[in-house]
PDB file of N, CA and C in Angstrom:
ATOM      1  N   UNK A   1     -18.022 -33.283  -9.760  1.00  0.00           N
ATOM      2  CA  UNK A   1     -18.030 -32.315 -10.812  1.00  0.00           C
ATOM      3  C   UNK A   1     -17.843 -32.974 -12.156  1.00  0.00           C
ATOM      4  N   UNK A   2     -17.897 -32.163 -13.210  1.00  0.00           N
ATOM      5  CA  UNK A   2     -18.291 -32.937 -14.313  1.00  0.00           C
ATOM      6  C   UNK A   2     -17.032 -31.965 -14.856  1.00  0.00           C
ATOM      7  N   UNK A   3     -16.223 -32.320 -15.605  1.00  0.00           N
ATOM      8  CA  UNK A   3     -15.081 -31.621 -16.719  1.00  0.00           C
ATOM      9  C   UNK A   3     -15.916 -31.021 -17.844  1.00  0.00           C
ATOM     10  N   UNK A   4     -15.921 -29.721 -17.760  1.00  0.00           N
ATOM     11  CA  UNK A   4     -16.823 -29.424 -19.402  1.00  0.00           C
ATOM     12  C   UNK A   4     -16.591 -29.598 -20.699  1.00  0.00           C
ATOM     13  N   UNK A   5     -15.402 -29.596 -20.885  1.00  0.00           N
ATOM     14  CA  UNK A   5     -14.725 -29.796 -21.772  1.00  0.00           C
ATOM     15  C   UNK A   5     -14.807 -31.104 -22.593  1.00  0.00           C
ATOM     16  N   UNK A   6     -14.933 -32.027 -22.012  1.00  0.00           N
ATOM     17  CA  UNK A   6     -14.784 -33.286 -22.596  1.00  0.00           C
ATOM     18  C   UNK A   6     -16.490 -34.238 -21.786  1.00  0.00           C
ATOM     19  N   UNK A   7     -17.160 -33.992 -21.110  1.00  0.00           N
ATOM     20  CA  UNK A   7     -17.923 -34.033 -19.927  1.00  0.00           C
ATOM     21  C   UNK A   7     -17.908 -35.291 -19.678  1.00  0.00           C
ATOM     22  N   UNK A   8     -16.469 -35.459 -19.136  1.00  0.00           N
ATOM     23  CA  UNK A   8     -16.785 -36.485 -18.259  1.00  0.00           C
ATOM     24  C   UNK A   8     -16.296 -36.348 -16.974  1.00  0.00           C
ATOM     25  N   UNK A   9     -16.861 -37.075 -15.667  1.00  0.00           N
ATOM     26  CA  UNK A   9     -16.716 -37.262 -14.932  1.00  0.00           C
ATOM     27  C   UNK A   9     -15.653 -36.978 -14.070  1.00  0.00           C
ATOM     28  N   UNK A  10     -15.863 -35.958 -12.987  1.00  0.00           N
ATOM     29  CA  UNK A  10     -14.231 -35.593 -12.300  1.00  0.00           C
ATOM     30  C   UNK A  10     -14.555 -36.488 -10.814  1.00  0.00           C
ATOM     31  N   UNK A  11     -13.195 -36.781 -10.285  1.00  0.00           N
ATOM     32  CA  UNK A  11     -13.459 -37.407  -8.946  1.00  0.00           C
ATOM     33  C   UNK A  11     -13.191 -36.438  -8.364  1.00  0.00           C
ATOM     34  N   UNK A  12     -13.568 -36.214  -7.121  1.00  0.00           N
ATOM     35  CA  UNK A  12     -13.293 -35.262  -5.860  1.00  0.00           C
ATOM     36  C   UNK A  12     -11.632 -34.976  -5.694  1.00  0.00           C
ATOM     37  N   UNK A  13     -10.693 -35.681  -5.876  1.00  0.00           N
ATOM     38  CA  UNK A  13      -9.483 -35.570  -5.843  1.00  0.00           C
ATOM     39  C   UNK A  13      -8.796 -34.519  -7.152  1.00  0.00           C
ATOM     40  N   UNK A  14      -9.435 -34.723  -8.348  1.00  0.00           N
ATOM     41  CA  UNK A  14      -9.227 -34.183  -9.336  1.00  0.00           C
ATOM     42  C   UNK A  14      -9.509 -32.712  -9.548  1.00  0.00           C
ATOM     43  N   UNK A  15     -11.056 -32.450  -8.794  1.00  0.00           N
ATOM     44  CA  UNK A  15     -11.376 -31.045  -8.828  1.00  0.00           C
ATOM     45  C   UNK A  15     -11.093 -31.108  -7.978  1.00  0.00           C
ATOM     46  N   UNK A  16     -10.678 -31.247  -6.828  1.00  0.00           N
ATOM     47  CA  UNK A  16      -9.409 -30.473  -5.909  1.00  0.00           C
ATOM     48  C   UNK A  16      -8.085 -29.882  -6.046  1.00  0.00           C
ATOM     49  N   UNK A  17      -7.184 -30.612  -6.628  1.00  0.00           N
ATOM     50  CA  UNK A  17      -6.343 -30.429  -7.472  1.00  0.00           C
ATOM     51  C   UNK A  17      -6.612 -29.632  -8.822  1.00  0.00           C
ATOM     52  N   UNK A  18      -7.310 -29.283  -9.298  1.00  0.00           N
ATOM     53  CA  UNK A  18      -7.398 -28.406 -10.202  1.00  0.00           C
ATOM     54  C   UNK A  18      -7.792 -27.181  -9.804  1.00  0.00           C
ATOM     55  N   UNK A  19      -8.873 -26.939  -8.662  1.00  0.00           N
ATOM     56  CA  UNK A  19      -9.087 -25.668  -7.951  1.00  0.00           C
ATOM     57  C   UNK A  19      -7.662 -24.902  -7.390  1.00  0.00           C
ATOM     58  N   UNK A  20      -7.303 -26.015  -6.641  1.00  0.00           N
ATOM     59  CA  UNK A  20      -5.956 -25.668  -6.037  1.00  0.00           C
ATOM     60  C   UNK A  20      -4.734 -25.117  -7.123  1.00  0.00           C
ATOM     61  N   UNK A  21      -4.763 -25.545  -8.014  1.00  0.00           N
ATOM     62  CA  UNK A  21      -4.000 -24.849  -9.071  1.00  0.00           C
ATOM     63  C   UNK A  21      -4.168 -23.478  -9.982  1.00  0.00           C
ATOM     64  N   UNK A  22      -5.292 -23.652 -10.033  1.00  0.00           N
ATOM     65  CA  UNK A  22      -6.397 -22.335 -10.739  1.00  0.00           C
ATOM     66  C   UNK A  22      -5.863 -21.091  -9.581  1.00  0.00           C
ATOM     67  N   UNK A  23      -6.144 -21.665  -7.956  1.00  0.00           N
ATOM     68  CA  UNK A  23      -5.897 -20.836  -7.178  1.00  0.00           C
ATOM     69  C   UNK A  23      -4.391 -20.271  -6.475  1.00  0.00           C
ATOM     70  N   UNK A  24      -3.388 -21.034  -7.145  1.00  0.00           N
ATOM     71  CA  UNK A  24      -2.339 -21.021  -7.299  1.00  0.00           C
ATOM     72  C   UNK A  24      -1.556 -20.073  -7.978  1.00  0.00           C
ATOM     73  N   UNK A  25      -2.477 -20.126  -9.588  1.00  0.00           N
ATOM     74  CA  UNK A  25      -2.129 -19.396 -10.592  1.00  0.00           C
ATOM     75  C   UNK A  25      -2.239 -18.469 -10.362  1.00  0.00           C
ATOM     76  N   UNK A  26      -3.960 -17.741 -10.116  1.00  0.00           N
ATOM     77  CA  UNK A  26      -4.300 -16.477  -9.575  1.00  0.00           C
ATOM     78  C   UNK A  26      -3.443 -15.695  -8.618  1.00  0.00           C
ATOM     79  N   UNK A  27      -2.821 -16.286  -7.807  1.00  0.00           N
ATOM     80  CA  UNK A  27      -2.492 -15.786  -6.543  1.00  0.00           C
ATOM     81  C   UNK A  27      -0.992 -15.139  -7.395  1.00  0.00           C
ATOM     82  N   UNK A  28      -0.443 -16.019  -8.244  1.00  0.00           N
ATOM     83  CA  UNK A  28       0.996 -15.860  -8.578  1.00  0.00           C
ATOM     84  C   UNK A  28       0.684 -14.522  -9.378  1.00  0.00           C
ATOM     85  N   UNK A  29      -0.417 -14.450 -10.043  1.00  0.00           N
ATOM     86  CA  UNK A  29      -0.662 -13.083 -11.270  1.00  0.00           C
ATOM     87  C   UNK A  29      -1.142 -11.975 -10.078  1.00  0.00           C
ATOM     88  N   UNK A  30      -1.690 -12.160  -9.315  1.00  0.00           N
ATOM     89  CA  UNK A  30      -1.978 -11.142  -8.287  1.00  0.00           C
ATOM     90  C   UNK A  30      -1.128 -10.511  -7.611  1.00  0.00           C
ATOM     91  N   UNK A  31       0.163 -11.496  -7.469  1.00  0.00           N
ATOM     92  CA  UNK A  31       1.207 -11.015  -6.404  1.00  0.00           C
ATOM     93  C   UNK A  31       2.172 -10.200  -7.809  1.00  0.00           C
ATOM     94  N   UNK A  32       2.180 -10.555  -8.363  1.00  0.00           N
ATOM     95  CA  UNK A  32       3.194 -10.169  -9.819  1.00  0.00           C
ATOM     96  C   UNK A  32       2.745  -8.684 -10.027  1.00  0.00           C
ATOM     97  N   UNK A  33       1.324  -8.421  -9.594  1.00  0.00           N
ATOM     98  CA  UNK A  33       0.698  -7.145 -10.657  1.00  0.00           C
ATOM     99  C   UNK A  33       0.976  -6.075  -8.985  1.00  0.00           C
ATOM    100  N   UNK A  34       0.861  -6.631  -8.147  1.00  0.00           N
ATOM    101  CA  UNK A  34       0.865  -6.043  -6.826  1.00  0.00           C
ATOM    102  C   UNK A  34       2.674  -5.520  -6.461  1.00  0.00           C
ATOM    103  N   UNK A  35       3.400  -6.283  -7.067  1.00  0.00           N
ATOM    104  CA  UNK A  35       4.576  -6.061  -6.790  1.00  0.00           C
ATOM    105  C   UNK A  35       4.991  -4.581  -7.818  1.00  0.00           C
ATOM    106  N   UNK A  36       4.120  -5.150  -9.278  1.00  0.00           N
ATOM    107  CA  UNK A  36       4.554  -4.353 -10.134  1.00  0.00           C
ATOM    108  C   UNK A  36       4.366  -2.907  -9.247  1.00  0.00           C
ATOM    109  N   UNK A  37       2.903  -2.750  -9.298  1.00  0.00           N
ATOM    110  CA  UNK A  37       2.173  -1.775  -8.691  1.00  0.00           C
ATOM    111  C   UNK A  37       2.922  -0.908  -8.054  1.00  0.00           C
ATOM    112  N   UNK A  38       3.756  -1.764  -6.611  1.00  0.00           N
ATOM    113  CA  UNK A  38       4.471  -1.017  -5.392  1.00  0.00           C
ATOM    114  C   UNK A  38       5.554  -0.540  -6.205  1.00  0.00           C
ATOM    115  N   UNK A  39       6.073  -1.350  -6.655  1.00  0.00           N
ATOM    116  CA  UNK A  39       7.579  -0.308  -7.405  1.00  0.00           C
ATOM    117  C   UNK A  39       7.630   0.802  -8.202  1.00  0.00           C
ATOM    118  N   UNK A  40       6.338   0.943  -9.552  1.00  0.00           N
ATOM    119  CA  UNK A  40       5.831   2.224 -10.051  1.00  0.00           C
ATOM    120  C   UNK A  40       5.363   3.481  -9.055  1.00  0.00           C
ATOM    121  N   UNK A  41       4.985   3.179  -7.672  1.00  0.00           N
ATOM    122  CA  UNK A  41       4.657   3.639  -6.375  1.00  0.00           C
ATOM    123  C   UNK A  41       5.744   4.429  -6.125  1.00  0.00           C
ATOM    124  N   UNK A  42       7.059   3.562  -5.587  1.00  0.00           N
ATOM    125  CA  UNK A  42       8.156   3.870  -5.419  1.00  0.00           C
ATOM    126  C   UNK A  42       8.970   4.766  -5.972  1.00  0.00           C
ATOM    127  N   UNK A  43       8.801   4.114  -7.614  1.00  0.00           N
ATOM    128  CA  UNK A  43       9.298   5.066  -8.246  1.00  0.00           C
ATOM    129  C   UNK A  43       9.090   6.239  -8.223  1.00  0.00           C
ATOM    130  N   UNK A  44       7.545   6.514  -8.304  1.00  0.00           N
ATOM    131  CA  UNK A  44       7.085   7.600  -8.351  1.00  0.00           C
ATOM    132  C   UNK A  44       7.029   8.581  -6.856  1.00  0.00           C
ATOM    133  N   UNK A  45       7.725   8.053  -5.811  1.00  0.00           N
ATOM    134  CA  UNK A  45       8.147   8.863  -4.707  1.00  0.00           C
ATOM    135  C   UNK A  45       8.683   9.455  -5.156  1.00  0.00           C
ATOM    136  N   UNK A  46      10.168   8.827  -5.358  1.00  0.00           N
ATOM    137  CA  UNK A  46      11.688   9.307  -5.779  1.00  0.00           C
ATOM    138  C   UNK A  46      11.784  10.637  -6.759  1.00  0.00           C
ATOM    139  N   UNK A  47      10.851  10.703  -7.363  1.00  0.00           N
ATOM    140  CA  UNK A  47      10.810  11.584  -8.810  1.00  0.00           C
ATOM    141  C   UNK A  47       9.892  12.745  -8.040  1.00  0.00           C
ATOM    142  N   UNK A  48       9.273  12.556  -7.090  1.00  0.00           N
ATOM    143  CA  UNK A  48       8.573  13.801  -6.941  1.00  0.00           C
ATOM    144  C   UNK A  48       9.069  14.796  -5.775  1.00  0.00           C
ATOM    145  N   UNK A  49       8.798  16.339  -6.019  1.00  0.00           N
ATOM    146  CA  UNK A  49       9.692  17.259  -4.823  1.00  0.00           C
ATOM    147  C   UNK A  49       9.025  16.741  -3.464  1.00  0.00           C
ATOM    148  N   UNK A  50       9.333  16.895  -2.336  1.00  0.00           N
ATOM    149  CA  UNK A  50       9.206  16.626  -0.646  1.00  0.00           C
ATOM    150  C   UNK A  50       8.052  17.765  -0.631  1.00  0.00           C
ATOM    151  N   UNK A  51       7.909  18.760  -0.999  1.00  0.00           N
ATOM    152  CA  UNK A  51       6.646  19.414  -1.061  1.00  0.00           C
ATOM    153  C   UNK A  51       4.828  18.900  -1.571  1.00  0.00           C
ATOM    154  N   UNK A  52       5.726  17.850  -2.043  1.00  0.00           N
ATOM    155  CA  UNK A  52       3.882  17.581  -2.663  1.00  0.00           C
ATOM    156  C   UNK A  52       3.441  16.220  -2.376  1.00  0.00           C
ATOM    157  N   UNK A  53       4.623  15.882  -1.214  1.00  0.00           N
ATOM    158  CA  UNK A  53       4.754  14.466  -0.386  1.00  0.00           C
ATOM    159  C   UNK A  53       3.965  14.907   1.148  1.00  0.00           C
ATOM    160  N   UNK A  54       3.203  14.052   1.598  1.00  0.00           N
ATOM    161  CA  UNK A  54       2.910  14.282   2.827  1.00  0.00           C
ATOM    162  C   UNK A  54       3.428  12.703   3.656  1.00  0.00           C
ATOM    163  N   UNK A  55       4.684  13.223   3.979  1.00  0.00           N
ATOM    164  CA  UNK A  55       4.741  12.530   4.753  1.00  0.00           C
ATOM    165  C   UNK A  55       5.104  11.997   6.121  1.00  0.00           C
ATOM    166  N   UNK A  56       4.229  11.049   6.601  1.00  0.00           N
ATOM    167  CA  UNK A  56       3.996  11.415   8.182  1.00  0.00           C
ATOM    168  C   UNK A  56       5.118  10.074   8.635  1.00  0.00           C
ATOM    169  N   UNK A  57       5.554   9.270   7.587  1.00  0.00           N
ATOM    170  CA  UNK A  57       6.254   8.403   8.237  1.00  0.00           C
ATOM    171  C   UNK A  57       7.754   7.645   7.387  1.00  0.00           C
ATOM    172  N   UNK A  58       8.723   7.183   7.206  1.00  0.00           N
ATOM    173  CA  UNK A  58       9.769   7.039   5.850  1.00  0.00           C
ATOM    174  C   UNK A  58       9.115   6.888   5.079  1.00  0.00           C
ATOM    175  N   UNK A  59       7.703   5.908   5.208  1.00  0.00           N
ATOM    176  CA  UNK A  59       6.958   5.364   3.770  1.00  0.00           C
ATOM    177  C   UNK A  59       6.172   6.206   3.569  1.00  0.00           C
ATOM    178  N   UNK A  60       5.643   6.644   2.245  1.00  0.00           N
ATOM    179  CA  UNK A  60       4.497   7.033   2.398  1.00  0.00           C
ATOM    180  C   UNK A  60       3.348   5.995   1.857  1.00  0.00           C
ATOM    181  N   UNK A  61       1.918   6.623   2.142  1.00  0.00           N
ATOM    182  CA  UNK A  61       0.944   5.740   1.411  1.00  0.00           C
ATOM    183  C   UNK A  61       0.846   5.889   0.065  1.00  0.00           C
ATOM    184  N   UNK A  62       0.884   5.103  -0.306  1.00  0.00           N
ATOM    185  CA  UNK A  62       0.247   4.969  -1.987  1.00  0.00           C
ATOM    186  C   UNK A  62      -0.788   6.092  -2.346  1.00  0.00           C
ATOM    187  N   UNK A  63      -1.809   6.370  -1.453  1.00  0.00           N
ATOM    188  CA  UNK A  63      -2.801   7.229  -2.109  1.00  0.00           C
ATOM    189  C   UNK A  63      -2.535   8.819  -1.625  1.00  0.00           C
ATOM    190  N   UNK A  64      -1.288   9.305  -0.441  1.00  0.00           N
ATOM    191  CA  UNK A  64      -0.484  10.688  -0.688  1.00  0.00           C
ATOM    192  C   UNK A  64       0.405  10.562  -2.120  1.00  0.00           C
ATOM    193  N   UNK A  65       0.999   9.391  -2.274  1.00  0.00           N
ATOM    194  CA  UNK A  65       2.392   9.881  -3.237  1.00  0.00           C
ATOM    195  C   UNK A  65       1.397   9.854  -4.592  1.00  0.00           C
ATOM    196  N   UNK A  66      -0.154   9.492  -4.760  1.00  0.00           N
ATOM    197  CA  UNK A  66      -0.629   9.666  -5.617  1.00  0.00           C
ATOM    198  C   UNK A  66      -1.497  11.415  -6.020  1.00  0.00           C
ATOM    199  N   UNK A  67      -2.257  11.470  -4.846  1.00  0.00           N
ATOM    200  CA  UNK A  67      -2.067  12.900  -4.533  1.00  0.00           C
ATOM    201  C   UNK A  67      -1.251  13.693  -4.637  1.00  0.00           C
ATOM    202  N   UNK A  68       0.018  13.781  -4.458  1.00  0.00           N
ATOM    203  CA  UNK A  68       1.152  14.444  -4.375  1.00  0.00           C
ATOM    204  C   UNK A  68       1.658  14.491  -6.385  1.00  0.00           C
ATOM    205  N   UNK A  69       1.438  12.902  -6.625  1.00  0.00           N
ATOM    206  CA  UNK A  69       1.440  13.062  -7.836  1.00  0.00           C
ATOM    207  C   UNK A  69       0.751  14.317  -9.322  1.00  0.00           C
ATOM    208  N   UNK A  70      -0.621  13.977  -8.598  1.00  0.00           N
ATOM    209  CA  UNK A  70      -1.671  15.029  -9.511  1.00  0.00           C
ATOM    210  C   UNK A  70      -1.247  16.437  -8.705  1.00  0.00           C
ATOM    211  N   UNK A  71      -1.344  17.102  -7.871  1.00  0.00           N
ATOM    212  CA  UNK A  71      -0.577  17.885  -7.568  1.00  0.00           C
ATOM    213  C   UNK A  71       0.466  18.477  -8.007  1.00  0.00           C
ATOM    214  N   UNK A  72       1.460  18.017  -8.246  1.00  0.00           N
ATOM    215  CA  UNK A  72       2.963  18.361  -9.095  1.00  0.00           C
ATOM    216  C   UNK A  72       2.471  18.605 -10.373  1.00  0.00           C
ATOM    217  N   UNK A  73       1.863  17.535 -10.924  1.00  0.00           N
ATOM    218  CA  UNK A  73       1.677  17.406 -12.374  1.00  0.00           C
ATOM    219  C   UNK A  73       0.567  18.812 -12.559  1.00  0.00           C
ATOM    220  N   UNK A  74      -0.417  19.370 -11.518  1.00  0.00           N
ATOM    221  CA  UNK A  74      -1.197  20.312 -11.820  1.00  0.00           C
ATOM    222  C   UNK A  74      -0.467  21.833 -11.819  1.00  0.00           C
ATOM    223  N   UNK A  75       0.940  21.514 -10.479  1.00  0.00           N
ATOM    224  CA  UNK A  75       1.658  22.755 -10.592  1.00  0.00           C
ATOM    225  C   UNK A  75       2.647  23.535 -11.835  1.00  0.00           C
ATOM    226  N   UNK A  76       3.207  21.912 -12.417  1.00  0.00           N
ATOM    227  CA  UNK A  76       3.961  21.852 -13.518  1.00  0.00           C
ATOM    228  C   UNK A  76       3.376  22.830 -14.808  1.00  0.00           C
ATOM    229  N   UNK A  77       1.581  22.295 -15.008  1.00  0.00           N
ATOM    230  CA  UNK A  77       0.637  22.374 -15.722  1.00  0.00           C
ATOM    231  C   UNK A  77       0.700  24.386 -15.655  1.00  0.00           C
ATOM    232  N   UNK A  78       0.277  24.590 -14.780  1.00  0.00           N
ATOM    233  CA  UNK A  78       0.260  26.055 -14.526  1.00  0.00           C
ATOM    234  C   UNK A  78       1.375  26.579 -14.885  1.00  0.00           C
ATOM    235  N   UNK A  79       2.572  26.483 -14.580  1.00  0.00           N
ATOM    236  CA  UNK A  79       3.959  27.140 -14.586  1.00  0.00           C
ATOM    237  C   UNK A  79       4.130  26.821 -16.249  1.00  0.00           C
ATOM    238  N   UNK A  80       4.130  25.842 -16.420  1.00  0.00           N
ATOM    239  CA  UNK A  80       3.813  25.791 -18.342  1.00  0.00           C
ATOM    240  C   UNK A  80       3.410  26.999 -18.725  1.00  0.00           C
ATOM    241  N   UNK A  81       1.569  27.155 -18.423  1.00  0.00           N
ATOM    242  CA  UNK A  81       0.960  28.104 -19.279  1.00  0.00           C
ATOM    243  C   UNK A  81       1.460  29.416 -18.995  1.00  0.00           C
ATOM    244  N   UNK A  82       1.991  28.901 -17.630  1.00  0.00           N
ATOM    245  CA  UNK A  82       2.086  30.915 -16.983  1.00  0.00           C
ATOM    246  C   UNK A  82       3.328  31.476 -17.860  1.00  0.00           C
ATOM    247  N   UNK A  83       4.486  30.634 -18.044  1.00  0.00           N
ATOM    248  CA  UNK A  83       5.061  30.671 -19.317  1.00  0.00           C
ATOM    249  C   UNK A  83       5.158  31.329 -20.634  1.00  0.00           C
ATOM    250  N   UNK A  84       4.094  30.303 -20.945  1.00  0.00           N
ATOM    251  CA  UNK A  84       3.323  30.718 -22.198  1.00  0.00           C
ATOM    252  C   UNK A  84       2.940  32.039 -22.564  1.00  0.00           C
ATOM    253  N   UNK A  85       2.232  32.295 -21.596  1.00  0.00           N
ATOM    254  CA  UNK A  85       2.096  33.389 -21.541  1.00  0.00           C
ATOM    255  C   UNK A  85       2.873  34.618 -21.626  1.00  0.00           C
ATOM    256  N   UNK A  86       3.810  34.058 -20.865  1.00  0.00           N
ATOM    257  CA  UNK A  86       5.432  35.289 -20.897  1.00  0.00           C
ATOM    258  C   UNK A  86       5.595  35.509 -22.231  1.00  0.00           C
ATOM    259  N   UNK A  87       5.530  34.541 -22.787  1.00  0.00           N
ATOM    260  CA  UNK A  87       6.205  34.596 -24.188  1.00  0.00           C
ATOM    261  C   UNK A  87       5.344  35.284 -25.057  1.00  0.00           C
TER     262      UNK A  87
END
């Protein structure tokens, strides 16, 4: 491989070691954004009523407690206007 940057010459040892690091890095920002991910997840169990949770097991999946999410937030939405309306 050739370094673009400067173009010279890489040995096989070098772009190995540099792939391997590139792929290193990635993995560390992937696991970081994935962790983030699960805990906003989590969080967002905790905060929502057992009614708009389906759940079939302690955990739930990510894409019920997200469901469950828009759900609440659509019931909330209604009880607002219905409100509103009272008034």
């Amino acid at each position: 491989g050739v370094n673009i940057l400067n173009r010279k010459p890489l040995d096989a040892r070098t772009a190995l070691d540099k792939l391997q690091r590139r792929r290193e890095t990635h993995n560390r920002v992937e696991r970081k954004r994935r962790d983030c991910i699960n805990q906003l997840i989590d969080d967002l169990t905790k905060l929502l009523p057992p009614k708009h949770l389906e759940e079939a097991s302690s955990k739930c999946h990510r894409v019920n407690v997200l469901r469950g999410a828009v759900a609440h937030i659509k019931f909330l939405s209604e009880s607002n206007s219905g409100l509103a309306k009272t008034l």
